[in-house]
PDB file of N, CA and C in Angstrom:
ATOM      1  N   UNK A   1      15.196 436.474  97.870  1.00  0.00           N
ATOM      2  CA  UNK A   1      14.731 436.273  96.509  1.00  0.00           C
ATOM      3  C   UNK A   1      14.231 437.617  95.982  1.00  0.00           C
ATOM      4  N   UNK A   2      14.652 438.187  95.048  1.00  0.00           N
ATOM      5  CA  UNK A   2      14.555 439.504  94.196  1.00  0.00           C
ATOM      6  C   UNK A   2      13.885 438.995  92.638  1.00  0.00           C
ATOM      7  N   UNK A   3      12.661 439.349  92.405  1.00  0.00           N
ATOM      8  CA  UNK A   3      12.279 439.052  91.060  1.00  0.00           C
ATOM      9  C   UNK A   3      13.007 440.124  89.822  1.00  0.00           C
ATOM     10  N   UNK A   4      13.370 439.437  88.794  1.00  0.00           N
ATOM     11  CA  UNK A   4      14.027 439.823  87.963  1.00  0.00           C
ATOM     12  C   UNK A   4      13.388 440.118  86.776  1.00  0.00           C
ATOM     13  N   UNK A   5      13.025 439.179  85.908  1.00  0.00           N
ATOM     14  CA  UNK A   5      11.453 439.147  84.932  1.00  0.00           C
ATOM     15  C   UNK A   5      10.752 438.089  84.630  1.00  0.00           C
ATOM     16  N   UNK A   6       9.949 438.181  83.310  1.00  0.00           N
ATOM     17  CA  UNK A   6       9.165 437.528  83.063  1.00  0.00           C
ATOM     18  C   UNK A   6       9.665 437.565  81.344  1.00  0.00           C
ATOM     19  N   UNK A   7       9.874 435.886  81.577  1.00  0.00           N
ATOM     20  CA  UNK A   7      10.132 435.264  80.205  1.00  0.00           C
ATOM     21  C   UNK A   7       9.545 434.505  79.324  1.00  0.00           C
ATOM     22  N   UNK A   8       8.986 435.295  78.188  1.00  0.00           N
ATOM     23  CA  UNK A   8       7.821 434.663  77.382  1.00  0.00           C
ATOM     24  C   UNK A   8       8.778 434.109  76.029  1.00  0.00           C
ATOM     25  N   UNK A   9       7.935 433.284  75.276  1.00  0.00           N
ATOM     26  CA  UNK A   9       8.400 432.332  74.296  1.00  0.00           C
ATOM     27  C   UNK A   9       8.204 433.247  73.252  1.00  0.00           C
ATOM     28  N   UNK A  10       8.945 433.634  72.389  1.00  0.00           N
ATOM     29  CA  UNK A  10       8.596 434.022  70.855  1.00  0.00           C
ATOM     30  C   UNK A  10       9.301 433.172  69.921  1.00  0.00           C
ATOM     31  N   UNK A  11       8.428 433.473  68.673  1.00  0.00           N
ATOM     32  CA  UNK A  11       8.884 433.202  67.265  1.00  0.00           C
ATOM     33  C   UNK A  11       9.482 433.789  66.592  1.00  0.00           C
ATOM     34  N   UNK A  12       9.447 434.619  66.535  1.00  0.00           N
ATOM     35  CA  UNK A  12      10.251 435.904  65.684  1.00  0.00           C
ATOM     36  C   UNK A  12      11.238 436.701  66.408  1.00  0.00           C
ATOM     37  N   UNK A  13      12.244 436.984  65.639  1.00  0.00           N
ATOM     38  CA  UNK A  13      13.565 437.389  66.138  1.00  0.00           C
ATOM     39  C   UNK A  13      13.307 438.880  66.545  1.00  0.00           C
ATOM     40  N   UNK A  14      13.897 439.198  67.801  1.00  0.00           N
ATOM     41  CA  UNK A  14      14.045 440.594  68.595  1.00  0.00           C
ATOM     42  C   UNK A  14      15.003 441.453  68.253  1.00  0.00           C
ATOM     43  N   UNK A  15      14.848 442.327  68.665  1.00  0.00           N
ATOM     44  CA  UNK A  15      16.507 443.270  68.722  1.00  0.00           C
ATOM     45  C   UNK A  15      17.497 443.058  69.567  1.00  0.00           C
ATOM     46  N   UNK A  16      18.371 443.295  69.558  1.00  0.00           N
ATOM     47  CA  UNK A  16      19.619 442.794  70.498  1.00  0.00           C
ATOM     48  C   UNK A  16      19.218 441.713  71.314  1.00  0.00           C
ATOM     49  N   UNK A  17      19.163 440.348  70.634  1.00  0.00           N
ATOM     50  CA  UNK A  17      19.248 439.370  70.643  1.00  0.00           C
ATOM     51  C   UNK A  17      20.428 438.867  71.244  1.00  0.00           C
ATOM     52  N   UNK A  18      20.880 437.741  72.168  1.00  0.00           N
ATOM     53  CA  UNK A  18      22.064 437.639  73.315  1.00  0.00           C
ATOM     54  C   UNK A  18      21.871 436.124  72.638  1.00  0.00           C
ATOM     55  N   UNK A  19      22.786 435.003  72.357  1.00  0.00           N
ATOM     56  CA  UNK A  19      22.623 433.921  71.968  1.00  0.00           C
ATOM     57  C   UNK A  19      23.282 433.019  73.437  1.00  0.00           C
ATOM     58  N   UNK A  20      22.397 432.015  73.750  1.00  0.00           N
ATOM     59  CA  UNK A  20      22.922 431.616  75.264  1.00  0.00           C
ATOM     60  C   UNK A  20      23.021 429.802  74.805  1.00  0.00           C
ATOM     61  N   UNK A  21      24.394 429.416  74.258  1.00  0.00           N
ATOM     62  CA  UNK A  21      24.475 428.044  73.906  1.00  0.00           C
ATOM     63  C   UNK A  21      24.172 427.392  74.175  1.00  0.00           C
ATOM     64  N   UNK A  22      24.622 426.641  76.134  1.00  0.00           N
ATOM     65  CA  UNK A  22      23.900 425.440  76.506  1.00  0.00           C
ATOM     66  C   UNK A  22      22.655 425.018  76.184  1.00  0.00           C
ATOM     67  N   UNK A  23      21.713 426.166  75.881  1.00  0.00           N
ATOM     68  CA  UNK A  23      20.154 425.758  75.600  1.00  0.00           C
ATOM     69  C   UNK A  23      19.950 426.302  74.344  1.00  0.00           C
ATOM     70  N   UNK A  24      20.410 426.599  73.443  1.00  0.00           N
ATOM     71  CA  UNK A  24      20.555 426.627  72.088  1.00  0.00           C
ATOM     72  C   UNK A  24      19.068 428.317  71.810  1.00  0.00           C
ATOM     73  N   UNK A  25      19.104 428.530  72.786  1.00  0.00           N
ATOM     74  CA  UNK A  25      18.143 430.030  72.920  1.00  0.00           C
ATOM     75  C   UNK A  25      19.025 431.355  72.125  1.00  0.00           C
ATOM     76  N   UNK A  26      18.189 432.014  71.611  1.00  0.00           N
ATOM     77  CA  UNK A  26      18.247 433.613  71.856  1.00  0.00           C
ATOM     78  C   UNK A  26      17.380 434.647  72.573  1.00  0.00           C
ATOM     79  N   UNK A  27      17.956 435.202  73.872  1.00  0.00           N
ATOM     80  CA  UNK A  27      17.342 435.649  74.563  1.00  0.00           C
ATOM     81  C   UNK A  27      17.309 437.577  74.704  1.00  0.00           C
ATOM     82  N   UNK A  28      16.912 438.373  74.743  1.00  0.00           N
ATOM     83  CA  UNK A  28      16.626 439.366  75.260  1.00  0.00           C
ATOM     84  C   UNK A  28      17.105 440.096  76.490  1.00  0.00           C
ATOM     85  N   UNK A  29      17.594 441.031  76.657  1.00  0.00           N
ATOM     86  CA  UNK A  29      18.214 441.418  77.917  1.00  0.00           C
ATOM     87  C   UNK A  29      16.629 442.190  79.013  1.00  0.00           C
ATOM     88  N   UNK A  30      16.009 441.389  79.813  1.00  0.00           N
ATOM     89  CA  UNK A  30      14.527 442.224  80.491  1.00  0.00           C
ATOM     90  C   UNK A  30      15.235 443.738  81.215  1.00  0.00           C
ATOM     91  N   UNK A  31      16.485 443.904  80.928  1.00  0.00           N
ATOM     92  CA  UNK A  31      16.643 445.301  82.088  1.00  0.00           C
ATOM     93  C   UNK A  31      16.567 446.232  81.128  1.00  0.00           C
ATOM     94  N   UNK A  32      16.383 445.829  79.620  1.00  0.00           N
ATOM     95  CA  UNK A  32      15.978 446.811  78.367  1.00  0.00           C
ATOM     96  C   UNK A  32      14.772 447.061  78.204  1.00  0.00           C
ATOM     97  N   UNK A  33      14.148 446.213  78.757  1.00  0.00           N
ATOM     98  CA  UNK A  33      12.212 446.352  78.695  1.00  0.00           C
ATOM     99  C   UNK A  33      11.898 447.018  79.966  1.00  0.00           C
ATOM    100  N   UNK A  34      10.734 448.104  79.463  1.00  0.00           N
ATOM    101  CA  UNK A  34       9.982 448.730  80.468  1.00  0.00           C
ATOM    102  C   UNK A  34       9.106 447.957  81.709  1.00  0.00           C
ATOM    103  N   UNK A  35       8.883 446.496  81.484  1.00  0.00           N
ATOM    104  CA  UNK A  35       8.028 445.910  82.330  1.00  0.00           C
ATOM    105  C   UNK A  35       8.777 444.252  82.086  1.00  0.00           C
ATOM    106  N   UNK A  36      10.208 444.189  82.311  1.00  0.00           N
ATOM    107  CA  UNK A  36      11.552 443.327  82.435  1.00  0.00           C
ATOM    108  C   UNK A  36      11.002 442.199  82.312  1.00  0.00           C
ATOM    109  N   UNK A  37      10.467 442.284  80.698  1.00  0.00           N
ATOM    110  CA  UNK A  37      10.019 441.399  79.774  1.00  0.00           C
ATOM    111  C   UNK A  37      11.387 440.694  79.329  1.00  0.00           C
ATOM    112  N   UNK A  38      11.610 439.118  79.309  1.00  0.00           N
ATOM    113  CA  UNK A  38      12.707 438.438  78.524  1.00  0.00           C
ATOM    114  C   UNK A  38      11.868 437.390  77.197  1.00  0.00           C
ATOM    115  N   UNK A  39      12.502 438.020  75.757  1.00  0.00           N
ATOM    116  CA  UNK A  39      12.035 437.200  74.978  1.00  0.00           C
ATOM    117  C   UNK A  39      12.593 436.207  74.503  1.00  0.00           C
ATOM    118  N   UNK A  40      12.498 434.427  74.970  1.00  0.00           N
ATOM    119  CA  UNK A  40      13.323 433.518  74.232  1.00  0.00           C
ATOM    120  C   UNK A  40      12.644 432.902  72.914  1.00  0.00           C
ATOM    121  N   UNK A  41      13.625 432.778  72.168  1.00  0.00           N
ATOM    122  CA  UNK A  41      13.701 432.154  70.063  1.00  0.00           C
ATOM    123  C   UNK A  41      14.415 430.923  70.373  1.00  0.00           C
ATOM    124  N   UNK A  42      14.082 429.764  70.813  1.00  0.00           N
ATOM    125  CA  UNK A  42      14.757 428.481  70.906  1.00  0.00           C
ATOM    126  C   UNK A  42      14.855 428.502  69.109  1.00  0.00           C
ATOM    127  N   UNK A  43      16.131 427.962  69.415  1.00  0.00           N
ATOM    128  CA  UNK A  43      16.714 427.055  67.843  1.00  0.00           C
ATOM    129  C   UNK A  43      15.853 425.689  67.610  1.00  0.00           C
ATOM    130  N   UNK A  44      15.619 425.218  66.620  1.00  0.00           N
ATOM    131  CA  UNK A  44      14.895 423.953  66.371  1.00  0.00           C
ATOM    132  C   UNK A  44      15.568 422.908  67.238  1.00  0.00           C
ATOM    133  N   UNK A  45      17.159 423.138  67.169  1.00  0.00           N
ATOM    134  CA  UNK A  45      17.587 421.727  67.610  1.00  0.00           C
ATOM    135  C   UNK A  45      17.857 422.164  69.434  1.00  0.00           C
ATOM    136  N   UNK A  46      17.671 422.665  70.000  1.00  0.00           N
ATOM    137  CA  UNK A  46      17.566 423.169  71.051  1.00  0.00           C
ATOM    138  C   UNK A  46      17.346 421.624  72.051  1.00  0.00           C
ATOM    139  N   UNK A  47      18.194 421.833  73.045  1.00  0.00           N
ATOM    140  CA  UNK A  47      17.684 420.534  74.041  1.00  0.00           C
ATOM    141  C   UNK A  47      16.781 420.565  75.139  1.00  0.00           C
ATOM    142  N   UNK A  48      16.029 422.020  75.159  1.00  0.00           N
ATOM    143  CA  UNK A  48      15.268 422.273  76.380  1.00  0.00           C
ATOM    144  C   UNK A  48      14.153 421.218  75.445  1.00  0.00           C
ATOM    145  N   UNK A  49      13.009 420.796  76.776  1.00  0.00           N
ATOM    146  CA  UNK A  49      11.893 420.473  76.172  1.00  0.00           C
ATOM    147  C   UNK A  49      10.931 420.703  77.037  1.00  0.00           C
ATOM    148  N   UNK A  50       9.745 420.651  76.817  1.00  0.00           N
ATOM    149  CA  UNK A  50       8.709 420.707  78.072  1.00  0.00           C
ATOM    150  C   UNK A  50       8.444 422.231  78.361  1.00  0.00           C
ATOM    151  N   UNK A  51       7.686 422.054  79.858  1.00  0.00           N
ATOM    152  CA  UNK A  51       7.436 423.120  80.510  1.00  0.00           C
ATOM    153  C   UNK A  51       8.454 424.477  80.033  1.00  0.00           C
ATOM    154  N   UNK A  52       9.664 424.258  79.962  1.00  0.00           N
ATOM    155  CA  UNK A  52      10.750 426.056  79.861  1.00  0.00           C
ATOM    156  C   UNK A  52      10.640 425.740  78.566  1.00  0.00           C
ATOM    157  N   UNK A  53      10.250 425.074  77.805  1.00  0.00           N
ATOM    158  CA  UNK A  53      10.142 425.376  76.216  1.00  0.00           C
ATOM    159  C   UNK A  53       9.053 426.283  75.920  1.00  0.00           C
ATOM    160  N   UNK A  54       7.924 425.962  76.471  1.00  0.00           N
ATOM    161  CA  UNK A  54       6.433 426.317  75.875  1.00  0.00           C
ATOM    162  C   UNK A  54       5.420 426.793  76.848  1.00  0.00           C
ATOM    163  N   UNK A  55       6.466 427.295  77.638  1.00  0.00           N
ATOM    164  CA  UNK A  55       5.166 428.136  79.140  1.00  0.00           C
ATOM    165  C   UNK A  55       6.463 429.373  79.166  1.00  0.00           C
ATOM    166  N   UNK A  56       5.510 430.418  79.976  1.00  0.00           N
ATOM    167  CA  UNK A  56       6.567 431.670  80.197  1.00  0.00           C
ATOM    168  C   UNK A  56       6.622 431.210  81.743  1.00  0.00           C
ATOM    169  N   UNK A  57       7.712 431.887  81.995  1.00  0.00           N
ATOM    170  CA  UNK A  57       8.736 431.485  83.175  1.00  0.00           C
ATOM    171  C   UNK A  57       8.341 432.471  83.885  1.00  0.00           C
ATOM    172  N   UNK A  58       8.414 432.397  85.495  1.00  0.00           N
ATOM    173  CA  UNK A  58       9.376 434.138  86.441  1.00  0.00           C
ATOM    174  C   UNK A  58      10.580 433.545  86.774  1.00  0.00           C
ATOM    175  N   UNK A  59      11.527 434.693  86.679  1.00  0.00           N
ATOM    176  CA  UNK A  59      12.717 434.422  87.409  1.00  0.00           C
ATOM    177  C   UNK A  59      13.062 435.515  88.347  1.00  0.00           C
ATOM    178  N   UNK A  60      13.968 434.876  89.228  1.00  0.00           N
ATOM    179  CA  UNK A  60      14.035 435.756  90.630  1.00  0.00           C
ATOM    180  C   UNK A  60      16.175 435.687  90.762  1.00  0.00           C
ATOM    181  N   UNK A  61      16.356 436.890  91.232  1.00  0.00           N
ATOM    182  CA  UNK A  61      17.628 436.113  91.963  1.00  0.00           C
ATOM    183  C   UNK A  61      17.573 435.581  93.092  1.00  0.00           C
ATOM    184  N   UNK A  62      18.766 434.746  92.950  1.00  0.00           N
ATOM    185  CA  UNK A  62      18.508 434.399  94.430  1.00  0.00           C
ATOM    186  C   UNK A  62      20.227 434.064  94.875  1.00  0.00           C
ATOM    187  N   UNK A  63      20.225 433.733  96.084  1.00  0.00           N
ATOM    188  CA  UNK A  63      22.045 433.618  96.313  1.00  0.00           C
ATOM    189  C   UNK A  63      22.605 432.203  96.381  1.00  0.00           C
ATOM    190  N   UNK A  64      21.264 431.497  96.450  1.00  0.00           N
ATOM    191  CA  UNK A  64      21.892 430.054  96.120  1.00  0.00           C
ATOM    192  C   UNK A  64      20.572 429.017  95.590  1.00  0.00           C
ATOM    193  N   UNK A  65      20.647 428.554  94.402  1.00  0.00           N
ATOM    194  CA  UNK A  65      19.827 428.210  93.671  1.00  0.00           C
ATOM    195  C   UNK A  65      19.191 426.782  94.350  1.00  0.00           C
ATOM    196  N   UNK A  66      20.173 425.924  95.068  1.00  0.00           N
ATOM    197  CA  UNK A  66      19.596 424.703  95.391  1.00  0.00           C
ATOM    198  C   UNK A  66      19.019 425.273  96.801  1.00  0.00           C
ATOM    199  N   UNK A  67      19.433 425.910  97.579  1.00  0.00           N
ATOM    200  CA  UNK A  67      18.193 426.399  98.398  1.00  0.00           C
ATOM    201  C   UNK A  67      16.946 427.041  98.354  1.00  0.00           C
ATOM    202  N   UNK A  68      16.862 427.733  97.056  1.00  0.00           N
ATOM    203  CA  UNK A  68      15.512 428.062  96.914  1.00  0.00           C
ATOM    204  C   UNK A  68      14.926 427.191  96.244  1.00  0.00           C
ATOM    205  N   UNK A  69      15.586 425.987  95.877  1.00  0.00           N
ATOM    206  CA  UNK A  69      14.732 425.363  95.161  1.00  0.00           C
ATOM    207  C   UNK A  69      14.422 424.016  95.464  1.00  0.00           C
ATOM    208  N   UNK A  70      14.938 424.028  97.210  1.00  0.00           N
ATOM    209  CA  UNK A  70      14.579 423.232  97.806  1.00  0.00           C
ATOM    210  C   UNK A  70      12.647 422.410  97.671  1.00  0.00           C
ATOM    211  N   UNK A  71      12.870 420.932  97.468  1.00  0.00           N
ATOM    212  CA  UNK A  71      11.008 420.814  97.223  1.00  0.00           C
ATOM    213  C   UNK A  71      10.463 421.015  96.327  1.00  0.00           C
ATOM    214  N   UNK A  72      11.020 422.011  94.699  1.00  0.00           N
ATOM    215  CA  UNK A  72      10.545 422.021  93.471  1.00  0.00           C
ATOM    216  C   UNK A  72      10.959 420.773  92.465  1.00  0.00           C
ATOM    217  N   UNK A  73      10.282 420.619  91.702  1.00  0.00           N
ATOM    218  CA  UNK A  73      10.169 419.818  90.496  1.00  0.00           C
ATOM    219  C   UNK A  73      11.246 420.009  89.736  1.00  0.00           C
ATOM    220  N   UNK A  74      12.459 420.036  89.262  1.00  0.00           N
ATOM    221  CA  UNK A  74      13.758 420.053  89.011  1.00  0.00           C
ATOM    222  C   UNK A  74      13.362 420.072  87.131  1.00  0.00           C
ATOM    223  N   UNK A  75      13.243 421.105  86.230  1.00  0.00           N
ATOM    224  CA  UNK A  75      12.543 421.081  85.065  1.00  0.00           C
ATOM    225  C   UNK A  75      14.063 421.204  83.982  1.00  0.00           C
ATOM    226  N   UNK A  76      15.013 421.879  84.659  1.00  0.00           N
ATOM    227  CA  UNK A  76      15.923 421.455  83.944  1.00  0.00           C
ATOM    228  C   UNK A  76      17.224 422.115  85.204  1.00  0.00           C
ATOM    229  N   UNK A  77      18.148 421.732  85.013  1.00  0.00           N
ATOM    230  CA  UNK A  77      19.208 421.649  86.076  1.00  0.00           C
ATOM    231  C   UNK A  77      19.859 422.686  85.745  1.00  0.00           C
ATOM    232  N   UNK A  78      20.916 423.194  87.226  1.00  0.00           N
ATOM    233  CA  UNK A  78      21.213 424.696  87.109  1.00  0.00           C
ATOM    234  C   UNK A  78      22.645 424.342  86.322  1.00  0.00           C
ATOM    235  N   UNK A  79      22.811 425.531  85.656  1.00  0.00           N
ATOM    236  CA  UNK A  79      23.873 425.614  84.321  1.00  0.00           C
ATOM    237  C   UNK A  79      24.788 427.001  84.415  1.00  0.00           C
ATOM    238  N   UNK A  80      25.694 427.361  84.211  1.00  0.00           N
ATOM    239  CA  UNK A  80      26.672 428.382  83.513  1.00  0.00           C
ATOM    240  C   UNK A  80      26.179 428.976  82.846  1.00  0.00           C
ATOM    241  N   UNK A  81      25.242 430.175  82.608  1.00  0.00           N
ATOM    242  CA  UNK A  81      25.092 430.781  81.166  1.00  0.00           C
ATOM    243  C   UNK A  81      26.325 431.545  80.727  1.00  0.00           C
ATOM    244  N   UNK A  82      27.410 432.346  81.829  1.00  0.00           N
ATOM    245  CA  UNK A  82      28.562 433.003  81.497  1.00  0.00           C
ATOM    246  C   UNK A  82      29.468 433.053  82.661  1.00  0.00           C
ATOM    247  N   UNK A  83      30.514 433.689  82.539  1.00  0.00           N
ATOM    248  CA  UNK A  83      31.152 433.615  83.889  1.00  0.00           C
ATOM    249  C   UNK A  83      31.006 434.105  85.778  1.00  0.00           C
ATOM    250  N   UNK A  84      30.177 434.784  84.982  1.00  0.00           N
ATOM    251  CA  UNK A  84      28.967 435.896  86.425  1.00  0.00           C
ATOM    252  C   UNK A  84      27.837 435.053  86.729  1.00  0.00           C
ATOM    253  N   UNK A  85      27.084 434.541  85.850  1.00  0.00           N
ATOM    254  CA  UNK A  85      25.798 433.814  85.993  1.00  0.00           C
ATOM    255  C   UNK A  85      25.701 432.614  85.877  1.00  0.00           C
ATOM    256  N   UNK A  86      24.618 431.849  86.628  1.00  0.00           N
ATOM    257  CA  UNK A  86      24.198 430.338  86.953  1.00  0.00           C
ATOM    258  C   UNK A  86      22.935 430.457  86.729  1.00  0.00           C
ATOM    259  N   UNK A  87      22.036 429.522  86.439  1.00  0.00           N
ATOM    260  CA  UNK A  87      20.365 429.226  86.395  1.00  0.00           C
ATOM    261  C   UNK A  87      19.946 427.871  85.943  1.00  0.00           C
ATOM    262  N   UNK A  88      18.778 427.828  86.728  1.00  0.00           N
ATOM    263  CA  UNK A  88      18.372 426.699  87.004  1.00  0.00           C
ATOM    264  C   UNK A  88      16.604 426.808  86.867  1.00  0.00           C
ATOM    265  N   UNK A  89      16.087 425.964  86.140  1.00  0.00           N
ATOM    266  CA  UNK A  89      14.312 425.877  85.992  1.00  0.00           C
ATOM    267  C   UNK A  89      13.803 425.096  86.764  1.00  0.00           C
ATOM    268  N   UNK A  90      12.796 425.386  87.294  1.00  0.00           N
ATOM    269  CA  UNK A  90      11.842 424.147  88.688  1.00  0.00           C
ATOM    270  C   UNK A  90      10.611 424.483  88.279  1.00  0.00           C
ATOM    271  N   UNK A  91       9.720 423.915  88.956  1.00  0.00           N
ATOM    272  CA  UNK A  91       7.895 423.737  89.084  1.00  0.00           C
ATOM    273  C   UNK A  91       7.740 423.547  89.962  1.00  0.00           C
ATOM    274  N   UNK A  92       6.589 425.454  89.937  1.00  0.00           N
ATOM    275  CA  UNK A  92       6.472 425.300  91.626  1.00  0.00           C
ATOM    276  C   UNK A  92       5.192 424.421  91.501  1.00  0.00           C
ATOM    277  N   UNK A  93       4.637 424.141  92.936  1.00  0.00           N
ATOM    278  CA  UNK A  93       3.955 422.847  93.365  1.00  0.00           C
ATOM    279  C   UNK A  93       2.857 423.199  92.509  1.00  0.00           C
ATOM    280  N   UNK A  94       1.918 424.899  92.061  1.00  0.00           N
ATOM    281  CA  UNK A  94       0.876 425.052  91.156  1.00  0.00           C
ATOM    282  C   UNK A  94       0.842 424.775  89.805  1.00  0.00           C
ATOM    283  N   UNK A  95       2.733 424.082  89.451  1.00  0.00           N
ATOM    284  CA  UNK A  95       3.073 424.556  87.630  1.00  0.00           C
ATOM    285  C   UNK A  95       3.551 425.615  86.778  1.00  0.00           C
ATOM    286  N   UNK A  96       3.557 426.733  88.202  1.00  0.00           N
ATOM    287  CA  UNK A  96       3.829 427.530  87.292  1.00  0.00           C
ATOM    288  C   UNK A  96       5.787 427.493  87.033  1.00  0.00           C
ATOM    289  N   UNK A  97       6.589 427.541  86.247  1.00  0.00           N
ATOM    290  CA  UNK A  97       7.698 427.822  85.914  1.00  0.00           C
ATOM    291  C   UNK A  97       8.660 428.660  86.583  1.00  0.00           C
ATOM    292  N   UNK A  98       9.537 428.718  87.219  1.00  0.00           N
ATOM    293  CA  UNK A  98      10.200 429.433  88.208  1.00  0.00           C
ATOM    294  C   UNK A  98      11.679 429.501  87.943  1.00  0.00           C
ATOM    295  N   UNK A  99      12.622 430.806  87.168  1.00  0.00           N
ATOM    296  CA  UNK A  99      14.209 430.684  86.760  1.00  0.00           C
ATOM    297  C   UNK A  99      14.868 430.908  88.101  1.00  0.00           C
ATOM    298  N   UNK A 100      15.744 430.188  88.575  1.00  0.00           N
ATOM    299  CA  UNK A 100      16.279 430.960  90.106  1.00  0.00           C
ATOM    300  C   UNK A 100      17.713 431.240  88.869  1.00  0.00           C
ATOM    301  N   UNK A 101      18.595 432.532  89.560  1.00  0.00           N
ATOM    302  CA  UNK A 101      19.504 433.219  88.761  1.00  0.00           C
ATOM    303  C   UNK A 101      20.111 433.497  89.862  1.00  0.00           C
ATOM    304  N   UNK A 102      21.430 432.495  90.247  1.00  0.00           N
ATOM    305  CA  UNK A 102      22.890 432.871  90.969  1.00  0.00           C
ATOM    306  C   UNK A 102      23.986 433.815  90.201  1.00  0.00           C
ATOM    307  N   UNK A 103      24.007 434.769  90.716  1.00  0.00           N
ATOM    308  CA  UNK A 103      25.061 435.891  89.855  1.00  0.00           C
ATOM    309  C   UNK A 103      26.709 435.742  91.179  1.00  0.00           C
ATOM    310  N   UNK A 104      27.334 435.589  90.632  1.00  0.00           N
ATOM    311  CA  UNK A 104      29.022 435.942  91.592  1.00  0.00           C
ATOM    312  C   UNK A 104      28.810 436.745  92.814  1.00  0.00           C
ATOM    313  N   UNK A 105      28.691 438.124  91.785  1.00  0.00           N
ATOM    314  CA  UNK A 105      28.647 438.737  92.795  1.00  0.00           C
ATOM    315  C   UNK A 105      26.998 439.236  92.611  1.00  0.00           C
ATOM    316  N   UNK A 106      26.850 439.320  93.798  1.00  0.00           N
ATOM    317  CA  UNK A 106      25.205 439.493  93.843  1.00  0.00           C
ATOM    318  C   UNK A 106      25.242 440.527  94.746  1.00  0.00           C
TER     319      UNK A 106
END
């Protein structure tokens, strides 16, 4: 497990903004931020809800998402964001928000 960043909620639109459909987000690239800050702008009609809506996240890579996430709280199920990448949201046992991020090639 390799931590990747830390993804906080905003309101207001960023610069180079990445639009990621399944979850109706615009997200931020963290390898552009000095301290691999990710900023998500959910769309109103957006289907996330809960916890990855309205708490900031960590995300980590990892090489296989249902093994690290063996025993967590399943907050929203792992998805396709593109053809390289997979991710998946859990709760660890304290609450706090946790992205695991399967890349191809890793």
């Amino acid at each position: 497990m390799i931590f990747d960043h830390l993804g906080l909620i905003t309101t207001e639109k960023k610069e180079n903004e990445i639009w990621v459909e399944p979850t109706r987000v615009w997200v931020t690239d963290p390898s552009h931020h000095p301290y691999r800050i990710e900023w998500l702008r959910y769309e109103p009609d957006s289907p996330v809800t809960g916890p990855v809506r309205n708490q900031p996240h960590l995300a980590f890579r990892v090489d296989n998402i249902e093994q690290a996430a063996a025993g967590l709280n399943v907050l929203l199920a792992p998805f396709q964001v593109n053809e390289s990448l997979r991710v998946g949201f859990f709760e660890s046992k304290d609450k706090v928000v946790i992205e695991f991020m399967e890349y191809k090639n890793m």
